[in-house]
PDB file of N, CA and C in Angstrom:
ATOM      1  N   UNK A   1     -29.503  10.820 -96.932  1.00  0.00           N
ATOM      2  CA  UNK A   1     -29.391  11.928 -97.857  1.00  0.00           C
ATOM      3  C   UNK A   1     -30.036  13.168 -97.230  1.00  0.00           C
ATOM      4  N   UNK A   2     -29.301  14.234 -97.013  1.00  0.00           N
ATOM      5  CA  UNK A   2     -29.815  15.362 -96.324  1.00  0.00           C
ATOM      6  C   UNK A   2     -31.097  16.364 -97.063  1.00  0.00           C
ATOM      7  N   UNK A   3     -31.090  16.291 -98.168  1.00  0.00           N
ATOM      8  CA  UNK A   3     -31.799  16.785 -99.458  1.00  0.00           C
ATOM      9  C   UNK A   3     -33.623  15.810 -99.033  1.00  0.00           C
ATOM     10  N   UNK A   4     -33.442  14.513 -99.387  1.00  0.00           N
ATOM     11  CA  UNK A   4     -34.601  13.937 -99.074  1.00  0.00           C
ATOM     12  C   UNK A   4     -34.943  14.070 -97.342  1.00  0.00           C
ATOM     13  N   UNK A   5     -34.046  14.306 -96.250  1.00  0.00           N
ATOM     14  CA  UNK A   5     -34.259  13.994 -95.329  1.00  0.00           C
ATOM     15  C   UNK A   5     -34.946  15.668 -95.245  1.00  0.00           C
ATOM     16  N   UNK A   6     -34.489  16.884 -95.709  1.00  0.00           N
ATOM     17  CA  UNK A   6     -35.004  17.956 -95.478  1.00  0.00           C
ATOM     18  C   UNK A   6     -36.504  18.302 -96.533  1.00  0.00           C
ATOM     19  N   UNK A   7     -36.802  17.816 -97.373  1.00  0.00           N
ATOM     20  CA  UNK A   7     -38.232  17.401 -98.157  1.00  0.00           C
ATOM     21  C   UNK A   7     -39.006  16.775 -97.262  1.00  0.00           C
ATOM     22  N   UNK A   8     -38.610  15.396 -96.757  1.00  0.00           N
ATOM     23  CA  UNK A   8     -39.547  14.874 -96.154  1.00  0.00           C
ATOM     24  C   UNK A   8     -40.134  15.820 -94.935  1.00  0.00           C
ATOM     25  N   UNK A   9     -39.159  16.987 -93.916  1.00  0.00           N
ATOM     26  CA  UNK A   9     -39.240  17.447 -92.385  1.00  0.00           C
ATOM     27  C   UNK A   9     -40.527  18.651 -92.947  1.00  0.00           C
ATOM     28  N   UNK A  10     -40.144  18.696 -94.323  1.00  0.00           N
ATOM     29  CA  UNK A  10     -41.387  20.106 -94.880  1.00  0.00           C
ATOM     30  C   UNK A  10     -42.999  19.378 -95.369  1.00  0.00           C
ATOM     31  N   UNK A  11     -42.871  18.073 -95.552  1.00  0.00           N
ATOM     32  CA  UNK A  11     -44.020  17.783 -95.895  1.00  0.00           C
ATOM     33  C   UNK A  11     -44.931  17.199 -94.589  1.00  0.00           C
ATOM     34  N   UNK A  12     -43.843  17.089 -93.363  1.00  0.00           N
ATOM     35  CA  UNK A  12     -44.215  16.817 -92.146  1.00  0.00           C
ATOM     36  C   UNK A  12     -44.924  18.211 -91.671  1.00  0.00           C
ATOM     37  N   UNK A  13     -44.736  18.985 -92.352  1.00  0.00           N
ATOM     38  CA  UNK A  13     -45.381  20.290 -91.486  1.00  0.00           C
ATOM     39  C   UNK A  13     -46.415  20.106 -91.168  1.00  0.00           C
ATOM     40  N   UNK A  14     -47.155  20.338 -92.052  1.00  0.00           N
ATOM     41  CA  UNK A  14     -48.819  20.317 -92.261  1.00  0.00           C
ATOM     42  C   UNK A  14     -49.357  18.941 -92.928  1.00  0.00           C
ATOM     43  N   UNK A  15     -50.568  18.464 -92.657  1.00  0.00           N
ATOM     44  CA  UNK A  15     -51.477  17.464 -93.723  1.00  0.00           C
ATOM     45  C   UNK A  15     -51.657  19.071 -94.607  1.00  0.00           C
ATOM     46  N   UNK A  16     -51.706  20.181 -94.836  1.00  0.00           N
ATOM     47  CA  UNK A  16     -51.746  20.863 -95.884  1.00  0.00           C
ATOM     48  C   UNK A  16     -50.928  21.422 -97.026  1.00  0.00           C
ATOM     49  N   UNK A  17     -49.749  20.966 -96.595  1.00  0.00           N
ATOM     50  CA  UNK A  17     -48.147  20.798 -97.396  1.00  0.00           C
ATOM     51  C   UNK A  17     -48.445  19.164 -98.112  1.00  0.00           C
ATOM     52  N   UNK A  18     -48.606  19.677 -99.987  1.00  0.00           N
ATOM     53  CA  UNK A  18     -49.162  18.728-101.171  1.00  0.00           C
ATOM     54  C   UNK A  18     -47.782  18.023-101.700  1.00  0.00           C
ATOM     55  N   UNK A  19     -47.021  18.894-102.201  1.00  0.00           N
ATOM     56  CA  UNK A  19     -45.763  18.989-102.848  1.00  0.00           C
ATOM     57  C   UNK A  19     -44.480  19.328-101.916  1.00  0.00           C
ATOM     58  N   UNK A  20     -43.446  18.952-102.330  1.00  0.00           N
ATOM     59  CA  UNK A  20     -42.152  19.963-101.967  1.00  0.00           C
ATOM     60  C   UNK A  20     -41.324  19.033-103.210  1.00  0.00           C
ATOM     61  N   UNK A  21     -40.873  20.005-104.087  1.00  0.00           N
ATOM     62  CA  UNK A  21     -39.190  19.884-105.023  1.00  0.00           C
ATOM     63  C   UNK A  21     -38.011  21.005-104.466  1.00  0.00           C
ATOM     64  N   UNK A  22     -36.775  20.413-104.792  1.00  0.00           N
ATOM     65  CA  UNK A  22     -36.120  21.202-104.789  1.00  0.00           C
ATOM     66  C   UNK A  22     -35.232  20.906-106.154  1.00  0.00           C
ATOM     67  N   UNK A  23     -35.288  21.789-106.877  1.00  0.00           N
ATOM     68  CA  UNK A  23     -34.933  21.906-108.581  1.00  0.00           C
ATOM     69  C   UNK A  23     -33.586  22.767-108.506  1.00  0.00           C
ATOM     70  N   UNK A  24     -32.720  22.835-109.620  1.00  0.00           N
ATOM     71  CA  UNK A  24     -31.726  24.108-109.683  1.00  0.00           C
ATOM     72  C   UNK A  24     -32.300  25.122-110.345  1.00  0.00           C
ATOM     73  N   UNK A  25     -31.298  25.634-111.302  1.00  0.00           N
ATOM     74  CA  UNK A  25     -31.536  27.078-111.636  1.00  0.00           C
ATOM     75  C   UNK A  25     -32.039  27.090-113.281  1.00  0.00           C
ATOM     76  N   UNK A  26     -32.087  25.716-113.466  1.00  0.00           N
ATOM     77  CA  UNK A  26     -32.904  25.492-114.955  1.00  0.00           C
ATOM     78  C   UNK A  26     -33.986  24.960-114.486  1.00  0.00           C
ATOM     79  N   UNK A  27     -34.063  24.202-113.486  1.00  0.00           N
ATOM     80  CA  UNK A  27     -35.853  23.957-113.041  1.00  0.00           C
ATOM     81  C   UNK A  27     -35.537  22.442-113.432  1.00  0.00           C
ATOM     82  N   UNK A  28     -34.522  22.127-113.507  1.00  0.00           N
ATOM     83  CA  UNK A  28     -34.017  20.513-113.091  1.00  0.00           C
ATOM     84  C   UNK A  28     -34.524  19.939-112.103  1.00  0.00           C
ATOM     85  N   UNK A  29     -35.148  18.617-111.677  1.00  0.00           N
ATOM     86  CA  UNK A  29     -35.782  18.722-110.625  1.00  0.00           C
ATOM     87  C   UNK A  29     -34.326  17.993-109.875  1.00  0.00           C
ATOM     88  N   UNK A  30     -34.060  17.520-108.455  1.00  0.00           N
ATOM     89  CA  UNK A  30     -32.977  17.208-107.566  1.00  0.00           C
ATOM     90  C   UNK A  30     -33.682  16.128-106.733  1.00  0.00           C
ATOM     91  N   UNK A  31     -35.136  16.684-106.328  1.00  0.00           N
ATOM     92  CA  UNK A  31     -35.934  15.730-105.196  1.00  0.00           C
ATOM     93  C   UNK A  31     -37.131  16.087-105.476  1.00  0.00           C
ATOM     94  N   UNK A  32     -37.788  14.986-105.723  1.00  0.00           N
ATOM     95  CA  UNK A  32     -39.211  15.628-105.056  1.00  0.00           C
ATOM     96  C   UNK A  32     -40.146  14.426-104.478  1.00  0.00           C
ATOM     97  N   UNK A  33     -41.437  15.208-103.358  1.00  0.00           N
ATOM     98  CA  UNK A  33     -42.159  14.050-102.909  1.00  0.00           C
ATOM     99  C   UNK A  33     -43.314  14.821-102.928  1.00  0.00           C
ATOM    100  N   UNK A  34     -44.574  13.790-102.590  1.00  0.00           N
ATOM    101  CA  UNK A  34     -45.908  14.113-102.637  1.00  0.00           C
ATOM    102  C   UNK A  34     -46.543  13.853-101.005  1.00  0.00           C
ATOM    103  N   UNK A  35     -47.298  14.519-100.742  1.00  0.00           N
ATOM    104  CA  UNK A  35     -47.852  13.616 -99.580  1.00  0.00           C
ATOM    105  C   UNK A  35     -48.888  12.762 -99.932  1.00  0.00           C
ATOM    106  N   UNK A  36     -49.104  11.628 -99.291  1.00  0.00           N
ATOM    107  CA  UNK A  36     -49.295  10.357-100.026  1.00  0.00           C
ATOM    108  C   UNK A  36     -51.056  10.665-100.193  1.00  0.00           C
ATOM    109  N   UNK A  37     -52.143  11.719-100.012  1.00  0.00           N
ATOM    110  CA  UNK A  37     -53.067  11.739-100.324  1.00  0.00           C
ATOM    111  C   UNK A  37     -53.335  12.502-101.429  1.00  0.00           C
ATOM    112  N   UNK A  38     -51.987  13.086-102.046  1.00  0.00           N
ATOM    113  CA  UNK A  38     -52.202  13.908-103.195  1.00  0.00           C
ATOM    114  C   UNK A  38     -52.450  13.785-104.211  1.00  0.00           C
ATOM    115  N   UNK A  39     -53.506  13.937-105.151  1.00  0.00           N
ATOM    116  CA  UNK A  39     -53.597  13.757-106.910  1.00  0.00           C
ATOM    117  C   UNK A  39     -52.588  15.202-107.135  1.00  0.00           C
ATOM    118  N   UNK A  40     -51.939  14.644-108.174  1.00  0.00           N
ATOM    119  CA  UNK A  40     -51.562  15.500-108.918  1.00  0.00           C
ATOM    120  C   UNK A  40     -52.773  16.404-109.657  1.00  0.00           C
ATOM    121  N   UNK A  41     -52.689  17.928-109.668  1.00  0.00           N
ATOM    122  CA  UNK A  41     -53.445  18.919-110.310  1.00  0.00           C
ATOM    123  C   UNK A  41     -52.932  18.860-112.041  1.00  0.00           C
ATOM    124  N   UNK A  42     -51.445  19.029-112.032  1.00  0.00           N
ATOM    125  CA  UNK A  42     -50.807  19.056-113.085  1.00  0.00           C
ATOM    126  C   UNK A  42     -49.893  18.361-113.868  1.00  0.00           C
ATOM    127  N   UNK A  43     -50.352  18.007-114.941  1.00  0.00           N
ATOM    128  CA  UNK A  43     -49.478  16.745-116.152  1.00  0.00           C
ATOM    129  C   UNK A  43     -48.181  16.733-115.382  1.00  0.00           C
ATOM    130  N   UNK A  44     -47.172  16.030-115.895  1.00  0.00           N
ATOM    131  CA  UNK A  44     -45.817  15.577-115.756  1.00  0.00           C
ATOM    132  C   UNK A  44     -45.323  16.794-116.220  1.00  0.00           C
ATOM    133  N   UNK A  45     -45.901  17.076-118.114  1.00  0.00           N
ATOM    134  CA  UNK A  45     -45.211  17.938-118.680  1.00  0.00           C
ATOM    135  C   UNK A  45     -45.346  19.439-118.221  1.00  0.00           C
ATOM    136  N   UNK A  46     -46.730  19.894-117.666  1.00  0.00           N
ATOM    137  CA  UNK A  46     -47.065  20.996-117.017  1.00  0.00           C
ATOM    138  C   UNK A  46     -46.342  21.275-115.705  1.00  0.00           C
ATOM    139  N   UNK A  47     -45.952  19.875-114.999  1.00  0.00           N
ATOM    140  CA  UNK A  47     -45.371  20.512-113.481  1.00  0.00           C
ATOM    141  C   UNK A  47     -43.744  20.772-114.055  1.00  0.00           C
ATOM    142  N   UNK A  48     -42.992  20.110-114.883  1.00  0.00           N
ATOM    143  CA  UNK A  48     -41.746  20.709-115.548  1.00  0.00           C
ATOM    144  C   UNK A  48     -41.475  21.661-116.118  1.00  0.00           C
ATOM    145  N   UNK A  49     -42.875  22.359-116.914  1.00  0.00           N
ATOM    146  CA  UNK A  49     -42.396  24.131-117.305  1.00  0.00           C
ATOM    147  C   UNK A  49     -42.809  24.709-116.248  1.00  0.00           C
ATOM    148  N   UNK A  50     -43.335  24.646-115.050  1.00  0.00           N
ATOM    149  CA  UNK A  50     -43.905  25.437-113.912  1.00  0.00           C
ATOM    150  C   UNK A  50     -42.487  25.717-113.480  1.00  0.00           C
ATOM    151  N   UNK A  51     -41.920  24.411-113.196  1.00  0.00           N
ATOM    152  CA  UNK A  51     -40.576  24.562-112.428  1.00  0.00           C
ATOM    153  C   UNK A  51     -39.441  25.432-113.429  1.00  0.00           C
ATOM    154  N   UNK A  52     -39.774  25.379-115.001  1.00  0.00           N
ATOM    155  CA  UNK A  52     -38.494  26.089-115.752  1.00  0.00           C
ATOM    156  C   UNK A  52     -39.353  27.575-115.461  1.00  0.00           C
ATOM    157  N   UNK A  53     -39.855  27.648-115.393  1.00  0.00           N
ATOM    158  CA  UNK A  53     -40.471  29.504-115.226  1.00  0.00           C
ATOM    159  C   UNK A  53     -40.328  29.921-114.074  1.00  0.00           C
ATOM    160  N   UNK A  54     -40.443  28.753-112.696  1.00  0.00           N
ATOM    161  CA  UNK A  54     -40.241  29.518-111.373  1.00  0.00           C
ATOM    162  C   UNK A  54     -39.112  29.799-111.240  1.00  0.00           C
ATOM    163  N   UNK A  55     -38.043  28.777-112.201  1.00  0.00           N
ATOM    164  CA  UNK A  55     -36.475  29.105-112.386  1.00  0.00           C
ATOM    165  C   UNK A  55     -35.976  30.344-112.936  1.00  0.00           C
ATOM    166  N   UNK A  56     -36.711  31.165-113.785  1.00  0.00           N
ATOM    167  CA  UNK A  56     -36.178  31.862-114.518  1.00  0.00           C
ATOM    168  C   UNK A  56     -36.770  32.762-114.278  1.00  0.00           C
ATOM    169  N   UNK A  57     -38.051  33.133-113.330  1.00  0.00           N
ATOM    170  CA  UNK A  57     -38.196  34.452-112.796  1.00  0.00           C
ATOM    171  C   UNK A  57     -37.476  34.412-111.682  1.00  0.00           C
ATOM    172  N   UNK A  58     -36.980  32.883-110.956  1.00  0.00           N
ATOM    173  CA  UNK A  58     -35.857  33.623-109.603  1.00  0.00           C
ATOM    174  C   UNK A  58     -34.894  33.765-110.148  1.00  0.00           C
ATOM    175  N   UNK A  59     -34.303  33.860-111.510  1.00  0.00           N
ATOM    176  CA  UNK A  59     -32.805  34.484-111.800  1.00  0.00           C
ATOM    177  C   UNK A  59     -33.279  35.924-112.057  1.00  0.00           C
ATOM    178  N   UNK A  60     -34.433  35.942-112.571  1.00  0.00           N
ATOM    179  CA  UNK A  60     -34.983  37.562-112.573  1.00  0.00           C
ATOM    180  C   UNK A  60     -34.571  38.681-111.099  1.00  0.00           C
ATOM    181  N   UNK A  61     -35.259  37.631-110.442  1.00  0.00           N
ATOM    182  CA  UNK A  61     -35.178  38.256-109.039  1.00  0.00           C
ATOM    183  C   UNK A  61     -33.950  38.523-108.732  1.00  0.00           C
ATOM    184  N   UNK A  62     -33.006  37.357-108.358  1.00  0.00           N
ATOM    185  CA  UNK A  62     -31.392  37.685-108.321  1.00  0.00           C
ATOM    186  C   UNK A  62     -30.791  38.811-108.774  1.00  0.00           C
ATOM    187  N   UNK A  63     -31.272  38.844-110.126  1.00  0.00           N
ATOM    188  CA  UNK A  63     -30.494  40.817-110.505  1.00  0.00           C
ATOM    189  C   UNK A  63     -30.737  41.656-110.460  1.00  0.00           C
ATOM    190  N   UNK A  64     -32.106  41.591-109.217  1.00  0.00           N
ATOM    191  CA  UNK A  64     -32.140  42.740-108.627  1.00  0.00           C
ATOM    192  C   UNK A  64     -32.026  43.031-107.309  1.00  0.00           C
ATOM    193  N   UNK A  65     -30.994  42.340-106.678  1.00  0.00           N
ATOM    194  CA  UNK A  65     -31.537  41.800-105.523  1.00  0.00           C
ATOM    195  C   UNK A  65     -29.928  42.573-104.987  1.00  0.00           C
ATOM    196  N   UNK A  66     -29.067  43.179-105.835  1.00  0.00           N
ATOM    197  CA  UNK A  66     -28.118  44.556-105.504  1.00  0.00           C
ATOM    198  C   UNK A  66     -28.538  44.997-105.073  1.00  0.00           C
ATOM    199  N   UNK A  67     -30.101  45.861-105.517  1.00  0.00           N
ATOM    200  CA  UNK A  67     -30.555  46.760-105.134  1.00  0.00           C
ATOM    201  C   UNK A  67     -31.462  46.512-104.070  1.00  0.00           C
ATOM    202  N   UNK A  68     -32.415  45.415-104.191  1.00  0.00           N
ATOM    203  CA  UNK A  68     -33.240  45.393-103.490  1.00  0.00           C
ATOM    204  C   UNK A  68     -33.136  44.579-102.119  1.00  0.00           C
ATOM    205  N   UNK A  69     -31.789  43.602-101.787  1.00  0.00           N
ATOM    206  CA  UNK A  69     -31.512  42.651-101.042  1.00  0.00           C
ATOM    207  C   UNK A  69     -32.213  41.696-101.701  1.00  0.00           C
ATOM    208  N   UNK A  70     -32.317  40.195-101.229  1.00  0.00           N
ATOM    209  CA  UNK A  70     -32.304  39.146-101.825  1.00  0.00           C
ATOM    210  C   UNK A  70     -33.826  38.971-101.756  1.00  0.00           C
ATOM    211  N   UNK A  71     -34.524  38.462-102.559  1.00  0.00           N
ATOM    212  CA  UNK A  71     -35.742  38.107-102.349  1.00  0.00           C
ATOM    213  C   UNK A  71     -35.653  36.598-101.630  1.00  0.00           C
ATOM    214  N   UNK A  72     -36.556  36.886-100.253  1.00  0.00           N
ATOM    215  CA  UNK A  72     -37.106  35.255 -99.274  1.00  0.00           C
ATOM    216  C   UNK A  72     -37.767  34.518-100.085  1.00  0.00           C
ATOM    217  N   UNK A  73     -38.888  34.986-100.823  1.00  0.00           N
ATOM    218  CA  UNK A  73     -39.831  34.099-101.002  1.00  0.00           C
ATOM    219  C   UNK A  73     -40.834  34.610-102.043  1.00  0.00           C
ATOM    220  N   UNK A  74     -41.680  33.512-102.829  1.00  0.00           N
ATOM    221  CA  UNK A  74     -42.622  34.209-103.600  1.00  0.00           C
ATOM    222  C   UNK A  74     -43.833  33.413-103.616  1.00  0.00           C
ATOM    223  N   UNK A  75     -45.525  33.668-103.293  1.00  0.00           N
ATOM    224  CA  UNK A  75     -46.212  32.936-103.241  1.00  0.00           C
ATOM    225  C   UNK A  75     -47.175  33.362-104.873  1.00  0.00           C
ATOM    226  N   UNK A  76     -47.513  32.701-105.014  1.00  0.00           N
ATOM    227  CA  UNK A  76     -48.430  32.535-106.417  1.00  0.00           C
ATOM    228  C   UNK A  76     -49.807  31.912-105.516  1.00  0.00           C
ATOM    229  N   UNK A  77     -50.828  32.619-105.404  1.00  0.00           N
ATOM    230  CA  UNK A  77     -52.059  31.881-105.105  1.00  0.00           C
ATOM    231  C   UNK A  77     -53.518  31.834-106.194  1.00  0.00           C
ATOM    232  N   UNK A  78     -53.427  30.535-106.078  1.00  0.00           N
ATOM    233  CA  UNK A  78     -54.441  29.948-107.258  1.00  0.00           C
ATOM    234  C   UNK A  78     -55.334  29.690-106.192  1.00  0.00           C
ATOM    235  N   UNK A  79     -56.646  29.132-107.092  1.00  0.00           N
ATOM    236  CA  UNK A  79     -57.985  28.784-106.116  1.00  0.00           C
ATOM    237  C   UNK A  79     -58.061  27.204-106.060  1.00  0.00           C
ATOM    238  N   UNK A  80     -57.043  26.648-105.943  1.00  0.00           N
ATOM    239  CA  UNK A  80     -57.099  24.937-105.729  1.00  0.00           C
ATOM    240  C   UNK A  80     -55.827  24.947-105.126  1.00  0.00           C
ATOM    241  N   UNK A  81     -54.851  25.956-104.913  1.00  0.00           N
ATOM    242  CA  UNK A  81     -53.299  25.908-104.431  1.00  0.00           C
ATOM    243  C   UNK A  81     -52.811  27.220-104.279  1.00  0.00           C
ATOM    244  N   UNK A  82     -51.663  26.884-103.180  1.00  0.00           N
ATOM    245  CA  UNK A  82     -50.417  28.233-103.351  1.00  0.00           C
ATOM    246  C   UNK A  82     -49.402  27.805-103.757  1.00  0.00           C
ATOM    247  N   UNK A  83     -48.661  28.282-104.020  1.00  0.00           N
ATOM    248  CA  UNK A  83     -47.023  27.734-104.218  1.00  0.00           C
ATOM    249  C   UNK A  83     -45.993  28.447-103.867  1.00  0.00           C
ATOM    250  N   UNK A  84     -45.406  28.209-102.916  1.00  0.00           N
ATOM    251  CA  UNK A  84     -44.568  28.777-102.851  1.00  0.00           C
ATOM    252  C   UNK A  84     -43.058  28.917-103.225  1.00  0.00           C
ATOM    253  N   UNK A  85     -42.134  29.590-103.498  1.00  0.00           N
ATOM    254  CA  UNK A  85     -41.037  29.578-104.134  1.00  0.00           C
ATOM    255  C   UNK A  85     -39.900  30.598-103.126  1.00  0.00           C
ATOM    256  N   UNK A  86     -38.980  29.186-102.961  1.00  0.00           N
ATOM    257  CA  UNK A  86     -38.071  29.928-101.899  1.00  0.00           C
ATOM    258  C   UNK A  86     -36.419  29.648-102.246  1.00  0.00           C
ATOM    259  N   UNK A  87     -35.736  30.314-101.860  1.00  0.00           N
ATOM    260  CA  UNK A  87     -33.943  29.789-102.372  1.00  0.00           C
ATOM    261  C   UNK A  87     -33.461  28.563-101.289  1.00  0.00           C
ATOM    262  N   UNK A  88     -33.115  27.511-102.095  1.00  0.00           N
ATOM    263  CA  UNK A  88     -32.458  26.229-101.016  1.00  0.00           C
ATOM    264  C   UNK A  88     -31.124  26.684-101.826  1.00  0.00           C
ATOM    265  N   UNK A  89     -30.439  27.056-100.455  1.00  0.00           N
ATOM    266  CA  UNK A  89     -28.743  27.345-101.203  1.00  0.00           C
ATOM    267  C   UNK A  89     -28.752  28.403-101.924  1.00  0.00           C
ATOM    268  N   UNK A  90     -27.319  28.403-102.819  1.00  0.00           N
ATOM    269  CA  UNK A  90     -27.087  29.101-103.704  1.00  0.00           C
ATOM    270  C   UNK A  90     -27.349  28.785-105.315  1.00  0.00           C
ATOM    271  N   UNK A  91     -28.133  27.872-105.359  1.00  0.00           N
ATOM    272  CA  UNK A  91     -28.022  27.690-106.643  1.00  0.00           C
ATOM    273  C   UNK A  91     -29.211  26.175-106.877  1.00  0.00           C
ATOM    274  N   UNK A  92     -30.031  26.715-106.005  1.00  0.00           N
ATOM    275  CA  UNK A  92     -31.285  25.853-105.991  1.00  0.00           C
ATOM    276  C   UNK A  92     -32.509  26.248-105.344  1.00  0.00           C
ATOM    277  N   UNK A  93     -33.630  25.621-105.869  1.00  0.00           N
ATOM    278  CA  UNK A  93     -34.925  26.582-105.438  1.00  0.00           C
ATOM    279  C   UNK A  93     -35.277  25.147-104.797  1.00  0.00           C
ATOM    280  N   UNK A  94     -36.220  25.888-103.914  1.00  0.00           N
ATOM    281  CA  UNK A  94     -37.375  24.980-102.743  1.00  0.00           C
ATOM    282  C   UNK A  94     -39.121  25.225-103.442  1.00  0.00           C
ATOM    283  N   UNK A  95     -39.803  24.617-103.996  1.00  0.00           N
ATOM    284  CA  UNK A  95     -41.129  24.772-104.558  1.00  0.00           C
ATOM    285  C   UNK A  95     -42.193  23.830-103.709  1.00  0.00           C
ATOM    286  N   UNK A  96     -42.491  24.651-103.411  1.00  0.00           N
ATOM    287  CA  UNK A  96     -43.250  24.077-102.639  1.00  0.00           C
ATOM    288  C   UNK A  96     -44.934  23.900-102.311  1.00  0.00           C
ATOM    289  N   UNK A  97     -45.907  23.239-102.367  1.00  0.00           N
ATOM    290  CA  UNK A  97     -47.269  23.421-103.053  1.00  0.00           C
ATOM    291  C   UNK A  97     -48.219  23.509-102.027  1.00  0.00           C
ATOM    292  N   UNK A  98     -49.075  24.078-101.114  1.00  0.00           N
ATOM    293  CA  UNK A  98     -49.673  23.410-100.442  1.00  0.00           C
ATOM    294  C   UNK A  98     -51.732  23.941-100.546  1.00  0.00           C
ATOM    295  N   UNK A  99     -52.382  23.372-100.034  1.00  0.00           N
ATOM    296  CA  UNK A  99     -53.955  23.857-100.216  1.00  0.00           C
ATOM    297  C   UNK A  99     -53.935  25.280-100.143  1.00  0.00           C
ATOM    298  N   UNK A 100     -55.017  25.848-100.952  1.00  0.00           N
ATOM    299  CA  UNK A 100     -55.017  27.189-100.987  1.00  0.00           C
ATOM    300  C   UNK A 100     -55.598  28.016 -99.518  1.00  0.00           C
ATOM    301  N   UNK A 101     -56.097  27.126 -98.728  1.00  0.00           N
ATOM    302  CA  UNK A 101     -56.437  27.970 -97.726  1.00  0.00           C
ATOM    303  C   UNK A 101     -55.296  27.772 -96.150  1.00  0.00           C
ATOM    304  N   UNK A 102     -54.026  27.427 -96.661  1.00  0.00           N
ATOM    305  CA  UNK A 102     -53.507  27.326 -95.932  1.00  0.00           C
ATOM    306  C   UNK A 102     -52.458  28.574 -95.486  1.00  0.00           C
ATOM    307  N   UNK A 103     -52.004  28.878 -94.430  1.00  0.00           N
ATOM    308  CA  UNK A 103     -50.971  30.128 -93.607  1.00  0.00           C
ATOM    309  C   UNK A 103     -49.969  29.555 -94.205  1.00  0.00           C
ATOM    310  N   UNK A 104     -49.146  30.547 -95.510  1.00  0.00           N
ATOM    311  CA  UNK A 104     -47.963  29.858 -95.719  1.00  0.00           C
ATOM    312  C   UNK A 104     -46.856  30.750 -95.158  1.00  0.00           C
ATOM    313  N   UNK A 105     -47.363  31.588 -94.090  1.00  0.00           N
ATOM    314  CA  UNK A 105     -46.136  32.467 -93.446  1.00  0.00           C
ATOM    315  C   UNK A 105     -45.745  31.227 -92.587  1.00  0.00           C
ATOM    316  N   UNK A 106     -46.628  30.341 -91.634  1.00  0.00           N
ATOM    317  CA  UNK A 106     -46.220  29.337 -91.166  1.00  0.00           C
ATOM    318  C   UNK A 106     -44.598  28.163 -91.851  1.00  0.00           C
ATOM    319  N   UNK A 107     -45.395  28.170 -93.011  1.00  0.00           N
ATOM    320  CA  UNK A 107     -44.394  27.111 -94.012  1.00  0.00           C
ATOM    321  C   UNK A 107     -42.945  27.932 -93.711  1.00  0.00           C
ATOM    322  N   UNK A 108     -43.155  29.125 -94.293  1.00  0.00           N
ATOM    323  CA  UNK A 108     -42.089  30.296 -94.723  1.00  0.00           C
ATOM    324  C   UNK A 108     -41.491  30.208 -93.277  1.00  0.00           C
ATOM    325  N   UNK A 109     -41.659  30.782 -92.157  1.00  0.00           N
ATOM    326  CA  UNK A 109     -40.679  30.649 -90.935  1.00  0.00           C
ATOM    327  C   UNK A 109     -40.264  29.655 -90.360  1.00  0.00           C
ATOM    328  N   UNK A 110     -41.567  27.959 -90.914  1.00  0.00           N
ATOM    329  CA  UNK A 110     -40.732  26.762 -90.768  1.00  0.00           C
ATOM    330  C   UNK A 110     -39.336  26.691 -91.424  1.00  0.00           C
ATOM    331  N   UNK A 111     -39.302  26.885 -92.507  1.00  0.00           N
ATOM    332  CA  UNK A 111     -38.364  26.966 -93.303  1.00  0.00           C
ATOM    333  C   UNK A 111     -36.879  27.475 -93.269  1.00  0.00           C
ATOM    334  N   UNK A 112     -37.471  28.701 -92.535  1.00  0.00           N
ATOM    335  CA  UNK A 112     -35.821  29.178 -92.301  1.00  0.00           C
ATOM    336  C   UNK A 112     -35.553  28.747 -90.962  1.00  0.00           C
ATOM    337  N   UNK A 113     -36.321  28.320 -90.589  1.00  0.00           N
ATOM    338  CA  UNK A 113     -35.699  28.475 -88.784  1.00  0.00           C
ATOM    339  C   UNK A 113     -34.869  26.806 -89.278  1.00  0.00           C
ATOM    340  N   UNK A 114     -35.177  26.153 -90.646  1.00  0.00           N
ATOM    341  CA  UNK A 114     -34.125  24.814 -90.576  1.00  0.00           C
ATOM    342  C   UNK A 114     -32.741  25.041 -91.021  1.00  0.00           C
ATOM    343  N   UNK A 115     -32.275  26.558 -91.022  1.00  0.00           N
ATOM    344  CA  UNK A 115     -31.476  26.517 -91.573  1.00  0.00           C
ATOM    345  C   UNK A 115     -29.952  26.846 -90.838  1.00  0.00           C
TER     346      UNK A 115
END
């Protein structure tokens, strides 16, 4: 499966890459994995509205993205995590979690250069 096989090549990045989903455009999840030393920070029910809100500010983004070209990427940094939020495809997001003191420009140019 190319979907799990491209989750797993992102959590290979770093021991500092926690998370990777890739959800659609309701924040459905498609895949997701942990790296195997991770506690979850957030409930079941908390990591599912994270994903319906990262969904629905990237349709935000999309209509503006006439004007502005497409948005790459969006990081949210908390003091236990970053997250990052990137487009897989046309019609699916890449979420991706990793320690807060980590270079996620690293993650970010891993990322596209798989594409």
């Amino acid at each position: 499966m190319e979907v799990k096989s491209a989750v797993n090549r992102l959590l290979g990045i770093s021991p500092s890459v926690r998370v990777v989903t890739i959800c659609n455009m309701n924040g459905k999840v498609i895949y997701t994995a942990h790296a195997k030393r991770v506690k979850n920070v957030l409930s079941a029910s908390e990591s599912r509205a994270s994903l319906r809100n990262a969904a629905k500010a990237w349709k935000g983004r999309r209509s503006l993205s006439r004007k502005l070209g497409p948005c790459k990427y969006v990081v949210a940094e908390y003091a236990k995590i970053k997250r990052i939020t990137m487009p897989a495809g046309r019609n699916n997001i890449l979420f991706i979690s990793t320690t807060a003191a980590f270079d996620h420009r690293k993650l970010v140019s891993r990322v596209h250069s798989f594409r």
